[in-house]
C-alpha atoms as a PDB file:
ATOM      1  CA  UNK A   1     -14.773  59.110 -49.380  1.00  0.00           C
ATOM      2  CA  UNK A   2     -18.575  58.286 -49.552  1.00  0.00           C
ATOM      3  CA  UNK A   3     -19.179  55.476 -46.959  1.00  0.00           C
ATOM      4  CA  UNK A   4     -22.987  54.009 -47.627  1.00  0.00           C
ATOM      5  CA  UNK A   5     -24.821  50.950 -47.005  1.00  0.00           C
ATOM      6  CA  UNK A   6     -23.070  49.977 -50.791  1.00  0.00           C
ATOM      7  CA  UNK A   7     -19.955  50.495 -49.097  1.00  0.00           C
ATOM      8  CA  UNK A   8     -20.166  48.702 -45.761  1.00  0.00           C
ATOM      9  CA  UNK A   9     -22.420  45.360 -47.482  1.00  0.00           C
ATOM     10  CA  UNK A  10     -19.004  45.402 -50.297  1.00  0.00           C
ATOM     11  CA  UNK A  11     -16.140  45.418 -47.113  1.00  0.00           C
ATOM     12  CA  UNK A  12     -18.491  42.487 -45.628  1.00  0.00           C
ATOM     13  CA  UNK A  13     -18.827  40.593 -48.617  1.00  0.00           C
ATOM     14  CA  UNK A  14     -14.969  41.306 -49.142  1.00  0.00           C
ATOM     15  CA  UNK A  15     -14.695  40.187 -45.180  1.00  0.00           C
ATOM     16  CA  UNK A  16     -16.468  37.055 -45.578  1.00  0.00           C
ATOM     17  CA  UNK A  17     -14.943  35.735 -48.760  1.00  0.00           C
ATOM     18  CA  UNK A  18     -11.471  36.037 -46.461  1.00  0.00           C
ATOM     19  CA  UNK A  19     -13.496  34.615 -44.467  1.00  0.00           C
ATOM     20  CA  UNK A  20     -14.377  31.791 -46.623  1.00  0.00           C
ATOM     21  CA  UNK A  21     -10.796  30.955 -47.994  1.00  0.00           C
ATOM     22  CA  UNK A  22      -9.526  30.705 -44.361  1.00  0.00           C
ATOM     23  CA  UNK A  23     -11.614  28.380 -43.515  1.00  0.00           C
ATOM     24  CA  UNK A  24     -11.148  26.403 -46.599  1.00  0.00           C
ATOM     25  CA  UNK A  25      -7.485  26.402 -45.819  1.00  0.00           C
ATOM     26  CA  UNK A  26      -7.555  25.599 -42.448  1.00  0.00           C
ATOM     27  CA  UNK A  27      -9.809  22.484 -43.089  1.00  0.00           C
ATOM     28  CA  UNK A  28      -7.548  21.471 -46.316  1.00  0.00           C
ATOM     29  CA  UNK A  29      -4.657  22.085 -43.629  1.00  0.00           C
ATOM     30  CA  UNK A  30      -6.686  19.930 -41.110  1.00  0.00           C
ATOM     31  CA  UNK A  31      -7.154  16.958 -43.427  1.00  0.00           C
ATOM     32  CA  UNK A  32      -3.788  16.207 -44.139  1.00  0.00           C
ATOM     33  CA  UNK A  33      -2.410  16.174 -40.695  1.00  0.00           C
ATOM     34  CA  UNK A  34      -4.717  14.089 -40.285  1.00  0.00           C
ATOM     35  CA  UNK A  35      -3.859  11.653 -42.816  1.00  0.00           C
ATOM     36  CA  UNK A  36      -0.553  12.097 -41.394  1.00  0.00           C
ATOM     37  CA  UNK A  37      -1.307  11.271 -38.220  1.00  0.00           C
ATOM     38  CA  UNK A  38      -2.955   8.124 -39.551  1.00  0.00           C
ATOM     39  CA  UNK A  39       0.269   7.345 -41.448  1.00  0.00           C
ATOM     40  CA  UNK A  40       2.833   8.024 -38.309  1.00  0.00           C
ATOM     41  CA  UNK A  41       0.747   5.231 -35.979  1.00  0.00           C
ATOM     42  CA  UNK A  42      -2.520   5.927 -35.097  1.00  0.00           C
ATOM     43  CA  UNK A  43      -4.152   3.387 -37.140  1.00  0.00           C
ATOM     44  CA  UNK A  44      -4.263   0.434 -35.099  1.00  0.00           C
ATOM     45  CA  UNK A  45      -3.128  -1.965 -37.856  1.00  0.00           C
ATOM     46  CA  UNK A  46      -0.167   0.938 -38.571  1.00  0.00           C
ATOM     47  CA  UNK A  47       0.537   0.335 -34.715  1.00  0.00           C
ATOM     48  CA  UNK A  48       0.549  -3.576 -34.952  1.00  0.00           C
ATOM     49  CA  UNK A  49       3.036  -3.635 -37.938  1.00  0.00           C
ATOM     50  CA  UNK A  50       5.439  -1.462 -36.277  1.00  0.00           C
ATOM     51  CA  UNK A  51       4.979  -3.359 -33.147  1.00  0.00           C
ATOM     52  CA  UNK A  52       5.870  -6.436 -35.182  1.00  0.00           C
ATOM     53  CA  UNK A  53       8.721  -4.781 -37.228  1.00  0.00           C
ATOM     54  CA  UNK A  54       9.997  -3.569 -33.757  1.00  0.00           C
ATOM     55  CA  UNK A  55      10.065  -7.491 -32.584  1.00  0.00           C
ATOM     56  CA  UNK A  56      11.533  -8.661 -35.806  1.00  0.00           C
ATOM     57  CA  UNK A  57      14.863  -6.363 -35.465  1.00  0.00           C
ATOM     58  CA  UNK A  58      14.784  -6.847 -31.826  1.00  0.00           C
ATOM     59  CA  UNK A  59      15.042 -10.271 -32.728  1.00  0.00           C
ATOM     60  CA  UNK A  60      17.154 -10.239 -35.959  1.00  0.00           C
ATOM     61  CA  UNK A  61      19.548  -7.870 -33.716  1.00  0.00           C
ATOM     62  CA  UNK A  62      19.884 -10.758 -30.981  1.00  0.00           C
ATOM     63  CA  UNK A  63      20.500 -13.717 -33.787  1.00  0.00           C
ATOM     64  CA  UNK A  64      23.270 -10.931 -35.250  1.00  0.00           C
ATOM     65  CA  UNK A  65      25.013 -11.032 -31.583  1.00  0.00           C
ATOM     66  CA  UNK A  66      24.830 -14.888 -31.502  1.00  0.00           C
ATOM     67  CA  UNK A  67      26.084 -15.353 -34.857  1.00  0.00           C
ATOM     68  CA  UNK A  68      28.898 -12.939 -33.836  1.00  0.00           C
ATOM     69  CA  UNK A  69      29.859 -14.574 -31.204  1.00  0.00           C
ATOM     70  CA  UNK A  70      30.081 -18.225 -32.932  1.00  0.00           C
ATOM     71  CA  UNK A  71      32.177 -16.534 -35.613  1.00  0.00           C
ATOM     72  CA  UNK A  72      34.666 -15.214 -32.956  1.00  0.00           C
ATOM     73  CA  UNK A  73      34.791 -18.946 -31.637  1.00  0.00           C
ATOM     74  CA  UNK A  74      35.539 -20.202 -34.792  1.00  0.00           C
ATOM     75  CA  UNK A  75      38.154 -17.969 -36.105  1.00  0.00           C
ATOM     76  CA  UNK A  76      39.910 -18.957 -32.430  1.00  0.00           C
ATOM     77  CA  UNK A  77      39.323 -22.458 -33.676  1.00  0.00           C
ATOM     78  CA  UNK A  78      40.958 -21.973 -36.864  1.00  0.00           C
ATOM     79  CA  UNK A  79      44.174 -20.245 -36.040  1.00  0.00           C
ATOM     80  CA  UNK A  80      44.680 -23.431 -34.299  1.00  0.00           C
ATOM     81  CA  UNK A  81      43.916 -26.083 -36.913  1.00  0.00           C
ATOM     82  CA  UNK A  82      46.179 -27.223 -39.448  1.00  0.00           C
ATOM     83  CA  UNK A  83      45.787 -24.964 -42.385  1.00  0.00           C
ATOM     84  CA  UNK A  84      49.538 -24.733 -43.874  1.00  0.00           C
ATOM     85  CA  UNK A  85      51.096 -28.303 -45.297  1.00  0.00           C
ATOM     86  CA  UNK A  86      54.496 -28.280 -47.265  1.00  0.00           C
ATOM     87  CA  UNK A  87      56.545 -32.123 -48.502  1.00  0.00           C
ATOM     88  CA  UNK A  88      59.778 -32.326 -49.911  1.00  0.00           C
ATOM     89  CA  UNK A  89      60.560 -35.139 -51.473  1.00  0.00           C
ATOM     90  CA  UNK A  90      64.355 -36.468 -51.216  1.00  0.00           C
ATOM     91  CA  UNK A  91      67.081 -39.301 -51.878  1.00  0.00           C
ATOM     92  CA  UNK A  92      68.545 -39.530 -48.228  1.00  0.00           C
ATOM     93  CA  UNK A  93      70.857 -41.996 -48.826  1.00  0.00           C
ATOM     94  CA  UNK A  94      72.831 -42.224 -51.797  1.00  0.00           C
ATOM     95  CA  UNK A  95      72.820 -44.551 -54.025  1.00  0.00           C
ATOM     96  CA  UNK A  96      68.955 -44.914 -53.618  1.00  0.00           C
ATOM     97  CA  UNK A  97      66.993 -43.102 -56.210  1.00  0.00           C
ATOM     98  CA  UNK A  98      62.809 -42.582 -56.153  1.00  0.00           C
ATOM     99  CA  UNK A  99      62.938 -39.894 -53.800  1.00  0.00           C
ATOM    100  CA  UNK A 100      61.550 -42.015 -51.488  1.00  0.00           C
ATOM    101  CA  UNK A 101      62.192 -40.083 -48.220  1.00  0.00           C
ATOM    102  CA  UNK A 102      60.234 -37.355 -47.815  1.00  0.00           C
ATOM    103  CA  UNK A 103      59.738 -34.488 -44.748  1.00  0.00           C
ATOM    104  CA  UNK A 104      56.635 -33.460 -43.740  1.00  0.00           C
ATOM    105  CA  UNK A 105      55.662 -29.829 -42.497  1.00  0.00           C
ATOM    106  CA  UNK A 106      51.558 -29.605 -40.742  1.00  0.00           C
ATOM    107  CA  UNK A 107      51.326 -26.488 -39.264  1.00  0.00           C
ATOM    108  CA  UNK A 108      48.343 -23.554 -37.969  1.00  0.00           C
ATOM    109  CA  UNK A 109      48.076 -20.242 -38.862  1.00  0.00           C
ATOM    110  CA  UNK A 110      50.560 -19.236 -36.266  1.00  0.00           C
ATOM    111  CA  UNK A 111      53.096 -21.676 -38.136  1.00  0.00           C
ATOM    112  CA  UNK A 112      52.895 -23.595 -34.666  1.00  0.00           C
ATOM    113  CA  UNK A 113      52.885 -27.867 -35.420  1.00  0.00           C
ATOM    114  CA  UNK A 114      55.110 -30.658 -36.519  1.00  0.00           C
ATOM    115  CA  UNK A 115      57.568 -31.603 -38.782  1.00  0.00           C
ATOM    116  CA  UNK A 116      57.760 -35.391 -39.794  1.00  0.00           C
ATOM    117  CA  UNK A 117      60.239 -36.866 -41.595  1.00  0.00           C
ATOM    118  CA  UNK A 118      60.594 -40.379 -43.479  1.00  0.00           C
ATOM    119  CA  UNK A 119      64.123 -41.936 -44.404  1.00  0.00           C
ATOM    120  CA  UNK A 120      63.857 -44.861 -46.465  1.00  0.00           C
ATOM    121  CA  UNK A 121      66.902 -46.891 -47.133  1.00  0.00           C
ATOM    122  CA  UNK A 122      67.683 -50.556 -48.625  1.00  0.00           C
ATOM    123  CA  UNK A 123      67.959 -51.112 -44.951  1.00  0.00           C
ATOM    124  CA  UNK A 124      65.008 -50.091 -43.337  1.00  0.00           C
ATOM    125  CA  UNK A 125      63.153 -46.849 -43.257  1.00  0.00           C
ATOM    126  CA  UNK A 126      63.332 -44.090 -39.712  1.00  0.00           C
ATOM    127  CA  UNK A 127      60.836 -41.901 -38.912  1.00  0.00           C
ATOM    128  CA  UNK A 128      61.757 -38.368 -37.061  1.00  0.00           C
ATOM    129  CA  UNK A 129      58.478 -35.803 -35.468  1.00  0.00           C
ATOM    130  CA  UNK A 130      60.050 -32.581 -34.704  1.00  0.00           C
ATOM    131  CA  UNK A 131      57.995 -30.131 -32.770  1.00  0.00           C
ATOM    132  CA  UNK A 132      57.694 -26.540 -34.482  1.00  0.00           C
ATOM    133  CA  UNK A 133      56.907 -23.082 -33.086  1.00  0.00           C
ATOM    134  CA  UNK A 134      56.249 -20.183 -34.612  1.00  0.00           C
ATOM    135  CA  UNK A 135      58.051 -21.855 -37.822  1.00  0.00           C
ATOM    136  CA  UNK A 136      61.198 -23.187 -35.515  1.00  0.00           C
ATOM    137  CA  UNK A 137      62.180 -25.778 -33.821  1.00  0.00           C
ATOM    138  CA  UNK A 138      64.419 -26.579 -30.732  1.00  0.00           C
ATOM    139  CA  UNK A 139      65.469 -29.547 -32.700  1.00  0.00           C
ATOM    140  CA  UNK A 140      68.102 -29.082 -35.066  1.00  0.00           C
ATOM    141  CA  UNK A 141      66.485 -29.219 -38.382  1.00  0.00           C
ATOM    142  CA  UNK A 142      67.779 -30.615 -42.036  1.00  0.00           C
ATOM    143  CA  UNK A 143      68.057 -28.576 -45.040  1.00  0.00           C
ATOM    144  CA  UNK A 144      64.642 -30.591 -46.025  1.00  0.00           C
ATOM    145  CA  UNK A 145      62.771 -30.206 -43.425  1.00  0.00           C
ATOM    146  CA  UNK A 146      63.491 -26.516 -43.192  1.00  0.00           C
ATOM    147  CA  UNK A 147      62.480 -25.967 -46.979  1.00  0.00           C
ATOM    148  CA  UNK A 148      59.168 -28.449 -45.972  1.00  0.00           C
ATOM    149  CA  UNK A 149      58.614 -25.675 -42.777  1.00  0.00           C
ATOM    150  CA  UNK A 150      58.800 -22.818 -45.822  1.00  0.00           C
ATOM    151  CA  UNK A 151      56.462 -24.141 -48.022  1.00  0.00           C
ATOM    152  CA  UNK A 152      54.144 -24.753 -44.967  1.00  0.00           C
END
């Protein structure tokens, strides 16, 4: 093979149009890690919103933990409200119709309360408060007030 001065100015033309379209690349290449590195923070305005975004969930995260924690109090609250009621209604002494008497259940979520109950006669009327616990009672209970403790 022939090597002139043809030769050798074709292998450094060929040489420097590599050359060329490295160089190209390499600042294409350059460019857009740049604009990446703009993107990922080091734009000071970039920096500032993050900053910010970084306080608002630090600050969203603590108002989570508070609202948490008043939730937890409040669900303690409520297992010890009244939340179940039941009422029969009843004739307790015969010869009385209406269903004036009536027996009472108020109770929490852990069935835990009273049971009041109101005879009403010709006579007079009685009232009876019966504690209850866990949907009994040490006190003997009537057929009514045990069906008032179930529908509680």
């Amino acid at each position: 093979m022939a090597t002139g001065p043809d030769t050798w100015t074709g292998l450094v033309l060929i040489a420097c149009a590599v050359l060329a379209t490295a160089l190209v690349s390499a600042g294409a290449r350059l460019r857009a890690l740049e604009r990446r590195g703009t993107v990922s923070g080091s734009d000071p305005r970039t920096s500032e919103r993050l900053a910010t975004l970084e306080r608002d969930i630090a600050a969203a995260a603590r108002r989570l933990a508070q609202l948490s924690s008043r939730v937890d109090q409040l669900n303690q609250q409520a297992e010890r409200s009244l939340q179940r009621l039941g009422m029969v209604r009843y004739d307790a002494f015969q010869g009385l119709g209406g269903q004036l008497s009536f027996s009472l259940a108020l109770l929490n979520a852990r069935a835990d309360g009273v049971v009041l109950s109101m005879l009403n006669g010709r006579e007079g009327a009685r009232a009876y408060a019966k504690p209850v616990s866990g949907g009994r009672s040490t006190f003997t209970l009537s057929e009514e007030e045990q069906r008032a403790i179930t529908q509680a």
